[in-house]
Protein backbone atom coordinates (compact mmCIF):
# COMPACT_ATOMS: atom_id res chain seq x y z
CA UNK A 1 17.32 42.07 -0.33
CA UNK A 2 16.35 43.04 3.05
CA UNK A 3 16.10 40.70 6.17
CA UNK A 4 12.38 41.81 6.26
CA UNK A 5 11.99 41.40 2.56
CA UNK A 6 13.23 37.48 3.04
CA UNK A 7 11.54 36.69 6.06
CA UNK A 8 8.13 37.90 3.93
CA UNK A 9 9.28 35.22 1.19
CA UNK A 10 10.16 32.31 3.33
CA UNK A 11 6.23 33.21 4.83
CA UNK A 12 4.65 33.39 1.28
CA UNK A 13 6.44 30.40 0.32
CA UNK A 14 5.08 28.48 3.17
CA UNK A 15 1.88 29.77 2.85
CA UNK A 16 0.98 28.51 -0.48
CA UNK A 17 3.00 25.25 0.48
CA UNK A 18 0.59 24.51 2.74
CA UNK A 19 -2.12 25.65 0.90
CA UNK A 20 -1.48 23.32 -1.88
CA UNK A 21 -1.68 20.95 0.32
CA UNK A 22 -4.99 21.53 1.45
CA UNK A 23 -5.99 21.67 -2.08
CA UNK A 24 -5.00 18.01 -2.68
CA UNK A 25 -6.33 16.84 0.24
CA UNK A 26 -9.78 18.32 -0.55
CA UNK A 27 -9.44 16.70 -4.15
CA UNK A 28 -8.67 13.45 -2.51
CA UNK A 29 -11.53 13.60 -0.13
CA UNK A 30 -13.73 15.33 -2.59
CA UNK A 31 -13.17 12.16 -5.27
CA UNK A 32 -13.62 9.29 -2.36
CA UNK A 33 -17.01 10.87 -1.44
CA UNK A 34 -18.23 10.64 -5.32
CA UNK A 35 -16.76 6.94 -5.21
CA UNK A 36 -18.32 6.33 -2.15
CA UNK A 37 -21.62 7.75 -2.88
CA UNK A 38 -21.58 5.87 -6.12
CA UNK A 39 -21.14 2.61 -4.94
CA UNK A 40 -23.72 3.06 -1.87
CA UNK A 41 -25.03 -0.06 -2.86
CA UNK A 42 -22.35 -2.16 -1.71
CA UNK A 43 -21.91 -1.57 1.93
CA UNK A 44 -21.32 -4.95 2.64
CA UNK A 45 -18.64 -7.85 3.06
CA UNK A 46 -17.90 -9.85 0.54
CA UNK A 47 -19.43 -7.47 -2.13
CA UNK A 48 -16.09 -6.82 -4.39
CA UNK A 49 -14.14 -8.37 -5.85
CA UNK A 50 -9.89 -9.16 -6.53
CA UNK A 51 -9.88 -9.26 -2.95
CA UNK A 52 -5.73 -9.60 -3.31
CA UNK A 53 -5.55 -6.34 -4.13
CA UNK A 54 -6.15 -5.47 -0.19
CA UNK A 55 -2.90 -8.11 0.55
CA UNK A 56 0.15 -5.95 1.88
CA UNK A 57 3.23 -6.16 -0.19
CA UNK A 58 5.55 -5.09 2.26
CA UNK A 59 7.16 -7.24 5.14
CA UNK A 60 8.02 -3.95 6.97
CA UNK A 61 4.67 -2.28 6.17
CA UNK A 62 2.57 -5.46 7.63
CA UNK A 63 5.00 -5.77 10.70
CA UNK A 64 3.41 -2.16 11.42
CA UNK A 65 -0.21 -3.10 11.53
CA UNK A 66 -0.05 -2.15 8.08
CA UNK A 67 0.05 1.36 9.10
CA UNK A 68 2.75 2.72 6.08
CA UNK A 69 0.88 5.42 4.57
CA UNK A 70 3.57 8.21 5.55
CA UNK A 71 6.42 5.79 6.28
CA UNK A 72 7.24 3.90 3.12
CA UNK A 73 10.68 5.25 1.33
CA UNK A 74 11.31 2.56 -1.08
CA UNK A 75 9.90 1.07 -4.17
CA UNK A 76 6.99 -0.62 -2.79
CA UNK A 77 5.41 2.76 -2.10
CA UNK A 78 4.07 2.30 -5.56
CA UNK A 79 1.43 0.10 -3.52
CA UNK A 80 0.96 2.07 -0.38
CA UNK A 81 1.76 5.56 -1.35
CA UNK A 82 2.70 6.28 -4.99
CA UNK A 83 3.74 10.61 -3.96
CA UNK A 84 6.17 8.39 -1.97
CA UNK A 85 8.41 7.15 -4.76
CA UNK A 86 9.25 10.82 -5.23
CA UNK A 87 11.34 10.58 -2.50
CA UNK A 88 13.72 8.05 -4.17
CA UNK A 89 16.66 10.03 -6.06
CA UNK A 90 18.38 6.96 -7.94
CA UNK A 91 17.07 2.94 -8.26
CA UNK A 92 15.18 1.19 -5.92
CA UNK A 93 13.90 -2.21 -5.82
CA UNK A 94 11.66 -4.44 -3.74
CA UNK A 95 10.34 -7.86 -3.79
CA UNK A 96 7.85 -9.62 -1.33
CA UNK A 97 6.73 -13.23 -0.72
CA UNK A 98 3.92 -13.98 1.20
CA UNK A 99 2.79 -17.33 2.78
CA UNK A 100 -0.99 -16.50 2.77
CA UNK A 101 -3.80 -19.37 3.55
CA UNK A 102 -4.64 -22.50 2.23
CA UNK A 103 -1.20 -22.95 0.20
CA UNK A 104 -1.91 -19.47 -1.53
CA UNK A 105 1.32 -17.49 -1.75
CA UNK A 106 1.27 -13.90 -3.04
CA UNK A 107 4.16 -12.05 -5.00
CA UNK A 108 5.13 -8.59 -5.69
CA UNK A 109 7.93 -7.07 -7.13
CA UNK A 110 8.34 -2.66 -8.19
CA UNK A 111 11.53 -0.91 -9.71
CA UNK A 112 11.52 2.94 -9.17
CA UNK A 113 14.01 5.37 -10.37
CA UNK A 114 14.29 9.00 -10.47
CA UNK A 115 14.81 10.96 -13.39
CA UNK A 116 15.50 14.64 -10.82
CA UNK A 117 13.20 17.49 -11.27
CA UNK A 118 11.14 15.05 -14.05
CA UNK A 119 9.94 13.05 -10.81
CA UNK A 120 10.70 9.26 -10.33
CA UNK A 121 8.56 6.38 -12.58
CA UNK A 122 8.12 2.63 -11.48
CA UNK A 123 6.72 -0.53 -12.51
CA UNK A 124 5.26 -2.77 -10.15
CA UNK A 125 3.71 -6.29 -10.34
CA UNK A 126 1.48 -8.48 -7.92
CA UNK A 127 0.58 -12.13 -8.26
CA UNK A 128 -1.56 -14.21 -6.34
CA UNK A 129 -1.80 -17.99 -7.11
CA UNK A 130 -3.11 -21.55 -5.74
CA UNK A 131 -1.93 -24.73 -5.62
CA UNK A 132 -2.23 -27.49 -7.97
CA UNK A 133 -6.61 -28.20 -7.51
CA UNK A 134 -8.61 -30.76 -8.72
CA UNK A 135 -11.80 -30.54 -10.79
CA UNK A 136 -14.29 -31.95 -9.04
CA UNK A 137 -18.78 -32.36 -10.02
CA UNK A 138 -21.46 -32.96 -8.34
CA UNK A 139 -21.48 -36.50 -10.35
CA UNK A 140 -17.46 -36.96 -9.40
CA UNK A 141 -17.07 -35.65 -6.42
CA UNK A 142 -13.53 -36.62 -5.65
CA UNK A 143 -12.27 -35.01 -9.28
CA UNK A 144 -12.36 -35.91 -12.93
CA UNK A 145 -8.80 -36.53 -13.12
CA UNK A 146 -8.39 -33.13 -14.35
CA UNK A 147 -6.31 -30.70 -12.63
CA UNK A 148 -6.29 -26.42 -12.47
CA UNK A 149 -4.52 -23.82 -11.56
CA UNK A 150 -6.53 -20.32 -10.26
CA UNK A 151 -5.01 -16.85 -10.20
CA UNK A 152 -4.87 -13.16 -10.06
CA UNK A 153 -2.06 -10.79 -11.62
CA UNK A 154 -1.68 -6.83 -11.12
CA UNK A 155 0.71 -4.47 -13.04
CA UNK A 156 0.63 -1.39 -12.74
CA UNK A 157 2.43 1.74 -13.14
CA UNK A 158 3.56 4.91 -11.64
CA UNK A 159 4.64 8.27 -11.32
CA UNK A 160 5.59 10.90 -8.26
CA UNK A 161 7.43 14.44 -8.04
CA UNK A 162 7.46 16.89 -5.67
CA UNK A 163 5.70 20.22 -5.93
CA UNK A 164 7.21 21.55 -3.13
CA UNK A 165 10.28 20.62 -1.01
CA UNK A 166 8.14 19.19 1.94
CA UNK A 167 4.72 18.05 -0.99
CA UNK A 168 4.95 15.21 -3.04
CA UNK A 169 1.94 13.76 -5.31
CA UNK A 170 1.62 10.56 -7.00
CA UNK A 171 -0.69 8.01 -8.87
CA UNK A 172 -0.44 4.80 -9.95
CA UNK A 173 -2.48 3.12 -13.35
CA UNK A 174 -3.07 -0.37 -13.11
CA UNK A 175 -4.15 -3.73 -15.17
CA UNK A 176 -6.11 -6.34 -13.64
CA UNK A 177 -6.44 -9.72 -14.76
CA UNK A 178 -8.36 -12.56 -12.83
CA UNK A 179 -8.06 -16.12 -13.76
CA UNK A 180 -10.56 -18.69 -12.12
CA UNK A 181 -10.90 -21.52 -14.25
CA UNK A 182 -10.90 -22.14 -18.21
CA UNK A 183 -13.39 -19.42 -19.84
CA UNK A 184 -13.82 -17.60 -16.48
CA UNK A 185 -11.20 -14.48 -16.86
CA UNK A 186 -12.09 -11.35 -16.00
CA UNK A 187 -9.89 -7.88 -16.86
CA UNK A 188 -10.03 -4.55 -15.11
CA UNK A 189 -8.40 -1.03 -14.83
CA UNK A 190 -7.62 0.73 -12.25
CA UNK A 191 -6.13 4.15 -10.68
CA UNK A 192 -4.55 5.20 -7.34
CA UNK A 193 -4.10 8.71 -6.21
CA UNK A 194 -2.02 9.95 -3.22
CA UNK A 195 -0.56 12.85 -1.67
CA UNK A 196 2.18 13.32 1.13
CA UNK A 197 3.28 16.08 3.55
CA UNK A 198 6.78 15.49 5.45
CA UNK A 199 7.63 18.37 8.20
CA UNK A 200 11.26 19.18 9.77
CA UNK A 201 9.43 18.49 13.26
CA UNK A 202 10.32 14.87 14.40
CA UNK A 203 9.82 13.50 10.88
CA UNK A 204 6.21 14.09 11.39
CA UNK A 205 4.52 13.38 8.24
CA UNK A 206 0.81 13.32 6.77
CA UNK A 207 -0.77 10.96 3.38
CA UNK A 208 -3.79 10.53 2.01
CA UNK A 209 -4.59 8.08 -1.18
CA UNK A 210 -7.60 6.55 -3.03
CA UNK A 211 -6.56 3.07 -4.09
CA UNK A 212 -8.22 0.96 -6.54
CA UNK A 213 -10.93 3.12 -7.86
CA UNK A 214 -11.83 1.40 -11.32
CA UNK A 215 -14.01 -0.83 -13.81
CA UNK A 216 -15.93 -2.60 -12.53
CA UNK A 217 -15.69 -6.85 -12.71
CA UNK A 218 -18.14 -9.19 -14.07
CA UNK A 219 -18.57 -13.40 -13.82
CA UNK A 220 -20.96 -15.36 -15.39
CA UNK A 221 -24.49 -12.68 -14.97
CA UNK A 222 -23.15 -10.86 -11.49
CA UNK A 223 -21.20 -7.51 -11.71
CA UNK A 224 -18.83 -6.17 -8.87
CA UNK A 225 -16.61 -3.11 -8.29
CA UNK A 226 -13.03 -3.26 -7.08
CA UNK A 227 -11.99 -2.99 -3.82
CA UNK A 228 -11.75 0.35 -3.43
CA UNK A 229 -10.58 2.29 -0.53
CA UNK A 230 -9.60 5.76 0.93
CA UNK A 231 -6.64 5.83 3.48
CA UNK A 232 -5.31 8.72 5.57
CA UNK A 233 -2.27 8.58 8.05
CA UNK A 234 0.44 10.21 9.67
CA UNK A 235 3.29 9.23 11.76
CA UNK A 236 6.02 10.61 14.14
CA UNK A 237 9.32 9.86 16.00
CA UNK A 238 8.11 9.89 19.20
CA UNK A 239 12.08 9.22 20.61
CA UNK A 240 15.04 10.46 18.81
CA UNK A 241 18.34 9.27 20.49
CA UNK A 242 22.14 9.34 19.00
CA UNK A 243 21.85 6.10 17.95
CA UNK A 244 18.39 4.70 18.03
CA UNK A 245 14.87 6.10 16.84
CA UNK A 246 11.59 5.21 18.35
CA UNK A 247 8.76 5.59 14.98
CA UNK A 248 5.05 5.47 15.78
CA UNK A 249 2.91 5.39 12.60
CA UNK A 250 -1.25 5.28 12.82
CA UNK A 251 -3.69 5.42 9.80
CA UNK A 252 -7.38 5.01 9.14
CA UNK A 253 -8.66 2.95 6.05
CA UNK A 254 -12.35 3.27 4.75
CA UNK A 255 -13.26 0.22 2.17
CA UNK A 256 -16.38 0.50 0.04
CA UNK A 257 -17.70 -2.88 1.38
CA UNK A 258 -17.90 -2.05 4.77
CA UNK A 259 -16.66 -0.33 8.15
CA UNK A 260 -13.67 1.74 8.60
CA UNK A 261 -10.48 -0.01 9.90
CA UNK A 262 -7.85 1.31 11.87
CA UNK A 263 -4.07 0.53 11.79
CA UNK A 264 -1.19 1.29 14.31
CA UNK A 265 2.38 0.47 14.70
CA UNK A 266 5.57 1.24 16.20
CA UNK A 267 9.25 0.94 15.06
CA UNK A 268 12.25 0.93 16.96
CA UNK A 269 15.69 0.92 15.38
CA UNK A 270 19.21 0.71 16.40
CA UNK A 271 21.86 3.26 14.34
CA UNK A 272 19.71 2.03 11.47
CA UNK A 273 20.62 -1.08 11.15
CA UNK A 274 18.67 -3.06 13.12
CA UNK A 275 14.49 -2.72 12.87
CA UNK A 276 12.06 -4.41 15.75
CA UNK A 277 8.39 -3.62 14.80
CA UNK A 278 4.94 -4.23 16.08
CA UNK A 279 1.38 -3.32 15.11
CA UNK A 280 -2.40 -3.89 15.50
CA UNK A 281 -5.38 -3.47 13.64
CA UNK A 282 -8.59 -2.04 14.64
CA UNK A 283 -12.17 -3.70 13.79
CA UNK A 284 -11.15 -5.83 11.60
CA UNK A 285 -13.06 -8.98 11.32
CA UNK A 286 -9.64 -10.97 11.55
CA UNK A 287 -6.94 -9.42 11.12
CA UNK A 288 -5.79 -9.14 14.70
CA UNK A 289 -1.34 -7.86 15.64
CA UNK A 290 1.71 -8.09 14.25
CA UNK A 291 5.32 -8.39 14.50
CA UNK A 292 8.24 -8.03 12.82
CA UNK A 293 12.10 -7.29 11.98
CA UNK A 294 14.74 -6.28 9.44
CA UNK A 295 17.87 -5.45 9.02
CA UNK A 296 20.19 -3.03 7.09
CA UNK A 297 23.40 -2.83 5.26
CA UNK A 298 24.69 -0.48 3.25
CA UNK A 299 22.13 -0.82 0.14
CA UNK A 300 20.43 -3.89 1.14
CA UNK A 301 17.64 -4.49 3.55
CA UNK A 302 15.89 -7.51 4.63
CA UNK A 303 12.28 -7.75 6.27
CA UNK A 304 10.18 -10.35 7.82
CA UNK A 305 6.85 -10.12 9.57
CA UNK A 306 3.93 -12.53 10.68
CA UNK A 307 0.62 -11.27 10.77
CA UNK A 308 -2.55 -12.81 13.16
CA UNK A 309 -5.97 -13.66 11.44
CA UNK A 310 -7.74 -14.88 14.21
CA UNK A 311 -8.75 -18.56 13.25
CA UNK A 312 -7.11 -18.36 9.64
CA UNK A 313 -3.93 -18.31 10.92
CA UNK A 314 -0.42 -16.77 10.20
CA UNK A 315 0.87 -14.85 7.43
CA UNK A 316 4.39 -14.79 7.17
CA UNK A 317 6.18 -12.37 4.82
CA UNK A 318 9.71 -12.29 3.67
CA UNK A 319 11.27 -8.76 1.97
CA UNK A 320 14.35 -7.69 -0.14
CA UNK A 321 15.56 -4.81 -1.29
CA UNK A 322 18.34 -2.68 -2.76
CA UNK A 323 19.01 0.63 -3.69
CA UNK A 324 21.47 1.32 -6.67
């Protein structure tokens, strides 16, 4: 084969690279607007519900501003960016505390492995749960001597491969199951779809997803859709030194209760072992910046971030994971 002949292959080869590309994009967009248009009648706060399903999972993620779209290389991609996980080429695992409000603490948990060309699967599971609460009526106020516990569980699953060597695309299915008190227990289902683009140029890379596009929920006579949301992001090494990398990541997040939100953050390692991150979030209603750090060895990593909600308070996050 000619020089000519090869150089026409490499360009045909990128050509319909980045045309696929495109393609999924456009399908992305394409199904938001139909979701979006659909649920029209809910541009406003408050107006979904299973509200944890908008809680980051990710120490390292939510040190960022929660800006992870095109960042996120291990398991918990299954929650920010399933065509991520095709990226992982053996095991990977994750697992995330959160200290939210109120004595709430939220839990999550994914296992991806690759299977090669067959693409990488992985299971992932988020729980959200209260304290010990009393029930309380209007006749006895300060409780019945009766005692509850409320909560809200997600499992999902998911699967990524690449369809080119710089295209991935993923999705996640999902169970939902909402537990307020006695009778009151909702189920749901749910579906995320996501794309990614990675370049050779600075690690520059490009995602979009839908997350959480579903059944709807329904309590006592009052129905309510899922928070659903399209996201879009990209991110780049602004500095790349011998030993030390300087990551800036930003990404844009429309909810179908209300305005858009912005997210950016920055990430500065040393020899990749040492992580410093910060981030802020754009008109939000609380959620305000972040901080965080980590650190690496060998196959373990270990996150922590805090996150500022205005008058709520802190969340604090705490991250492990390994890579077999």
């Amino acid at each position: 084969m000619s020089k000519k002949t090869m150089q026409t292959c490499v360009r045909k080869h990128q050509s319909s690279g980045t045309d696929l590309v495109v393609k999924l994009m456009m399908i992305v967009l394409s199904l938001f607007v139909i979701t979006d248009t659909a649920l029209t009648q809910y541009k406003r706060p408050g107006s979904s519900d299973a509200q944890f399903l908008k809680i980051g999972v990710s120490a390292r993620a939510e040190g960022l501003g929660g800006s992870f779209i095109t960042t996120v290389d291990d398991a918990s991609a299954a929650y920010y960016n399933a065509a991520a996980l095709a990226k992982i080429q053996n095991t990977d695992i994750s697992l995330n505390h959160t200290m939210w409000f109120a004595g709430i603490n939220h839990e999550f948990i994914s296992i991806a492995k690759g299977f090669g060309r067959v693409g990488t699967f992985a299971a992932s599971v988020t729980g959200l749960y209260t304290d010990e609460m009393k029930v309380r009526t209007p006749l006895q106020p300060d409780g019945t001597g009766e005692t509850f516990y409320a909560g809200n569980l997600r499992a999902g699953v998911s699967y990524a491969r690449y369809l080119t060597d710089r295209v991935t695309f993923g999705g996640t299915v999902s169970y939902i199951n909402l537990a307020l008190y006695d009778e009151f227990v909702e189920h749901a289902f749910s579906i995320d779809i996501a794309t990614l683009y990675e370049t050779s140029f600075r690690g520059f890379a490009f995602g979009m997803k839908i997350a959480n596009f579903g059944s709807s929920v329904q309590f006592v006579n009052e129905q309510y859709p899922l928070p659903t949301t399209f996201e879009f992001g990209a991110s780049l090494n602004a500095i790349e030194g011998d030993n030390q990398t300087l990551m800036v990541s930003v990404a844009a997040n429309k909810p179908n209760e209300g305005q858009p939100l912005g997210m950016i953050g920055t990430e500065w390692n040393m020899n990749q072992i040492l992580y410093v991150r910060g981030g802020y979030q754009l008109n939000h209603d609380t959620a305000e910046y972040s901080a965080g750090a980590g650190l690496r060895f060998s196959n373990f990593r270990f996150n922590y971030s805090l996150s500022s909600f205005s008058e709520l308070s802190l969340a604090h996050r705490f991250s492990l994971g390994m890579s077999l």
